[in-house]
C-alpha atoms as a PDB file:
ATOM      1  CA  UNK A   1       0.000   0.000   0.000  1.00  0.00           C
ATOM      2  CA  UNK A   2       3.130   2.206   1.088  1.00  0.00           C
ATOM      3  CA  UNK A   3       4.949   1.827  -2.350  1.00  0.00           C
ATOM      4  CA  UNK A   4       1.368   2.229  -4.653  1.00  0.00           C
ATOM      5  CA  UNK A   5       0.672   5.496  -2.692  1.00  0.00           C
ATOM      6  CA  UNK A   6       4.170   6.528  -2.944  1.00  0.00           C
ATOM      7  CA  UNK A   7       4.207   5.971  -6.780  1.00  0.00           C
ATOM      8  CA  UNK A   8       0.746   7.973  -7.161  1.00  0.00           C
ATOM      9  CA  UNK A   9       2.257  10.668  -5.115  1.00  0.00           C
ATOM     10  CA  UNK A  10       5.591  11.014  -4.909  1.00  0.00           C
ATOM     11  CA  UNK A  11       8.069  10.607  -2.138  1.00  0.00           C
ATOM     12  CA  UNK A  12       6.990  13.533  -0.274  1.00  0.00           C
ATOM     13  CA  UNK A  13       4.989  14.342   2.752  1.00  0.00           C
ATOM     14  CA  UNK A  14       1.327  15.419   1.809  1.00  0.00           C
ATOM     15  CA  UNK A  15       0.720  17.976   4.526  1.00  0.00           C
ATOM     16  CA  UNK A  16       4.110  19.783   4.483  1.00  0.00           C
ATOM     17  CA  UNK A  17       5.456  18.738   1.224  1.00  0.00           C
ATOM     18  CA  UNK A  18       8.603  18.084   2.774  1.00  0.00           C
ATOM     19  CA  UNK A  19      10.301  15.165   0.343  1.00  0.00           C
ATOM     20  CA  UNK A  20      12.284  12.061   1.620  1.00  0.00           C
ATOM     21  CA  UNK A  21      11.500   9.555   3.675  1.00  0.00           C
ATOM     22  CA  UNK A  22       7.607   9.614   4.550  1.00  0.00           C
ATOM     23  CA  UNK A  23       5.365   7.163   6.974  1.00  0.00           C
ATOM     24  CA  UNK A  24       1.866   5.262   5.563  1.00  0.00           C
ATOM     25  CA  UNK A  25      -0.772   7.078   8.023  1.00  0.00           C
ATOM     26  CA  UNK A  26      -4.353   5.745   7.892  1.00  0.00           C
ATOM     27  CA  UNK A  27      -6.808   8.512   8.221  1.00  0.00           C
ATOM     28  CA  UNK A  28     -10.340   7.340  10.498  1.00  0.00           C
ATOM     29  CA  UNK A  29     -13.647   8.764  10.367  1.00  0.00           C
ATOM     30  CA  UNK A  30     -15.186   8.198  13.777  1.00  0.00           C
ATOM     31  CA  UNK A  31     -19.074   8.607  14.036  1.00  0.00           C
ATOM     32  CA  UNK A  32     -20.022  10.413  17.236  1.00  0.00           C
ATOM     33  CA  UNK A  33     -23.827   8.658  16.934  1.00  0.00           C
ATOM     34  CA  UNK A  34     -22.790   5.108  16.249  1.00  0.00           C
ATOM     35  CA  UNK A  35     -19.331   5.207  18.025  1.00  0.00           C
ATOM     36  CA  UNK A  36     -18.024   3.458  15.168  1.00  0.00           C
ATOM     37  CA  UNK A  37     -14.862   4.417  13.523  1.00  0.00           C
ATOM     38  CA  UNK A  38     -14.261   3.712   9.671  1.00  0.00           C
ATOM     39  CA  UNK A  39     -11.435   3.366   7.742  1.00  0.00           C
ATOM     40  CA  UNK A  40     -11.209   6.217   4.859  1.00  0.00           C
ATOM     41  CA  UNK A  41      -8.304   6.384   3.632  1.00  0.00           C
ATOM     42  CA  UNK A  42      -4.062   6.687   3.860  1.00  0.00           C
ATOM     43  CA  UNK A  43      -1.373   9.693   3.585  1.00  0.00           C
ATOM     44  CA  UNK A  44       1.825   9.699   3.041  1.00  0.00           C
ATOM     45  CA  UNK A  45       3.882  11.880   5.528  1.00  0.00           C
ATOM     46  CA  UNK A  46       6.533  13.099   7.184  1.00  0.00           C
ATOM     47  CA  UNK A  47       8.860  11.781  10.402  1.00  0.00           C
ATOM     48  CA  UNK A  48       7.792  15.172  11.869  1.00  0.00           C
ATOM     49  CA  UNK A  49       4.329  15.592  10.615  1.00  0.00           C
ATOM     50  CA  UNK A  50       3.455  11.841  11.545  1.00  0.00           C
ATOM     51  CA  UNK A  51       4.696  12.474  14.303  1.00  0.00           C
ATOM     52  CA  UNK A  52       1.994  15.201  15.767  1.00  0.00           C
ATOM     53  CA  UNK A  53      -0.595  12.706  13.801  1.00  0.00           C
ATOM     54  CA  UNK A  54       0.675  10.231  17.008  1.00  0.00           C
ATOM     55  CA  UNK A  55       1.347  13.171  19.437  1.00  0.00           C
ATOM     56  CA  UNK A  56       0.375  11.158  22.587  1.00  0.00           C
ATOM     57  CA  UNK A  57       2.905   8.528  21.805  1.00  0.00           C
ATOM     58  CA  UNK A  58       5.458  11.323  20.625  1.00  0.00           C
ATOM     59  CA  UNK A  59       4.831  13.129  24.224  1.00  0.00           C
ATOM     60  CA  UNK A  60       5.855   9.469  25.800  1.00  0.00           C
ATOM     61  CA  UNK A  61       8.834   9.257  23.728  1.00  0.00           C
ATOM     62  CA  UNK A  62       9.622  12.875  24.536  1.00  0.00           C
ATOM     63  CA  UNK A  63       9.403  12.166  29.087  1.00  0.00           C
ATOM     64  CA  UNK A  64      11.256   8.877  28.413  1.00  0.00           C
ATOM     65  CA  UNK A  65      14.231  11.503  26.256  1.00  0.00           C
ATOM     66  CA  UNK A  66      14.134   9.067  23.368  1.00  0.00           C
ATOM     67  CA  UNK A  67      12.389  11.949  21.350  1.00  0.00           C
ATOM     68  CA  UNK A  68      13.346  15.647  21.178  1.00  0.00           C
ATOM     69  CA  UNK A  69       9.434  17.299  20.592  1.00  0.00           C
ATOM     70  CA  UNK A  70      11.457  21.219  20.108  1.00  0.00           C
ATOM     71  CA  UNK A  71      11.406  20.658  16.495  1.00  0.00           C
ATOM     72  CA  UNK A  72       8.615  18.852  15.746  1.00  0.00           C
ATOM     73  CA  UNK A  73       6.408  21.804  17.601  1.00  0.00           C
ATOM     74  CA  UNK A  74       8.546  24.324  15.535  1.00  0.00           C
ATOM     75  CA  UNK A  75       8.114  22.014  12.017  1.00  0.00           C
ATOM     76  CA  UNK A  76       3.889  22.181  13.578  1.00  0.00           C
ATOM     77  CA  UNK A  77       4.025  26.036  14.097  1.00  0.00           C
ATOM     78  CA  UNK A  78       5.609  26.792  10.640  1.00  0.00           C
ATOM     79  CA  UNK A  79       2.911  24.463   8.699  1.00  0.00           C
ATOM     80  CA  UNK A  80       0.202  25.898  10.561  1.00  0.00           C
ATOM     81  CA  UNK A  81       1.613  29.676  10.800  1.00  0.00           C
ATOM     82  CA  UNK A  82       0.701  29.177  14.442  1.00  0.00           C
ATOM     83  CA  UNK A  83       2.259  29.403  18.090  1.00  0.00           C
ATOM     84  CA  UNK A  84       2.771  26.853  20.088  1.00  0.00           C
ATOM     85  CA  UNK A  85      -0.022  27.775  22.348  1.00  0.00           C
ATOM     86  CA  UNK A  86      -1.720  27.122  19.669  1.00  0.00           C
ATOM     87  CA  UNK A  87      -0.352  23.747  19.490  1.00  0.00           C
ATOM     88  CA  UNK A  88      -1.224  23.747  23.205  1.00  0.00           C
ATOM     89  CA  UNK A  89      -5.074  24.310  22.682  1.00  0.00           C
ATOM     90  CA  UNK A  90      -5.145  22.709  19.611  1.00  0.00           C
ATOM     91  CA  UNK A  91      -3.641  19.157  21.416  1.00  0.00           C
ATOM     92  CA  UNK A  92      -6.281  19.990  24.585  1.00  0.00           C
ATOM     93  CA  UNK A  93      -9.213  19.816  22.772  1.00  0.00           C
ATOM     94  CA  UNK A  94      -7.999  17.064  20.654  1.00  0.00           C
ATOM     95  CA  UNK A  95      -7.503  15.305  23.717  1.00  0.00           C
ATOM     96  CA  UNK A  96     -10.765  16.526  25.015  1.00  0.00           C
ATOM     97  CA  UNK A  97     -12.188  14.710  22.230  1.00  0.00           C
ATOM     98  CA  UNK A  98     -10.145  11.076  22.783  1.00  0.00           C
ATOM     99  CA  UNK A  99     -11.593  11.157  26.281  1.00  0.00           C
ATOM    100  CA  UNK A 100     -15.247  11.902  25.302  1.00  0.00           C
ATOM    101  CA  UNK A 101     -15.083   8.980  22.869  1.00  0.00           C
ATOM    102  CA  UNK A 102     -12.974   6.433  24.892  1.00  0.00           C
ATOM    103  CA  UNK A 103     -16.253   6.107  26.914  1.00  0.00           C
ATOM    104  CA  UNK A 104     -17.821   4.264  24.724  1.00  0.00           C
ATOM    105  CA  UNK A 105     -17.550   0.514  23.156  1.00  0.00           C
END
């Protein structure tokens, strides 16, 4: 699936643009009625953009100092022309969000 998407889009991250090396990432559509979460499609990005994709994990690799998160929140701010309060809300209500539907089968 990696190498078909790669060949329809080119070795190069899909949110940044950034070329090189880039990460399959499966992209879910959860629906908030059903609590049933879909499979919709895949994009190619990344090490830094897949990296906020995962930001939980990357926060865990970050307190255990097998990650250094300064420069993906600076790649994050630049893509998004944002701060990284933003970054701060932004992951909050994200979070927000994983809680509300974690209640649910």
């Amino acid at each position: 699936m990696r190498a078909q998407r790669i060949r329809e889009k080119g070795e190069s991250c899909e949110i940044c643009g950034q070329k090189g090396r880039v990460h399959l990432h499966e992209i879910w559509k959860y629906d908030d009625e059903s609590y049933v979460q879909r499979l919709v499609g895949f994009q190619l990005l990344c090490d830094n953009c897949h990296s906020i994709k995962h930001f939980g994990r990357t926060q865990t690799l970050a307190a255990e100092c097998k990650l250094d998160l300064r420069p993906i929140i600076i790649h994050f701010c630049k893509v998004n022309n944002c701060t990284p309060e933003d970054l701060k809300d932004h992951w909050k209500s994200v979070f927000d969000v994983w809680k509300e539907r974690s209640q649910h089968q």
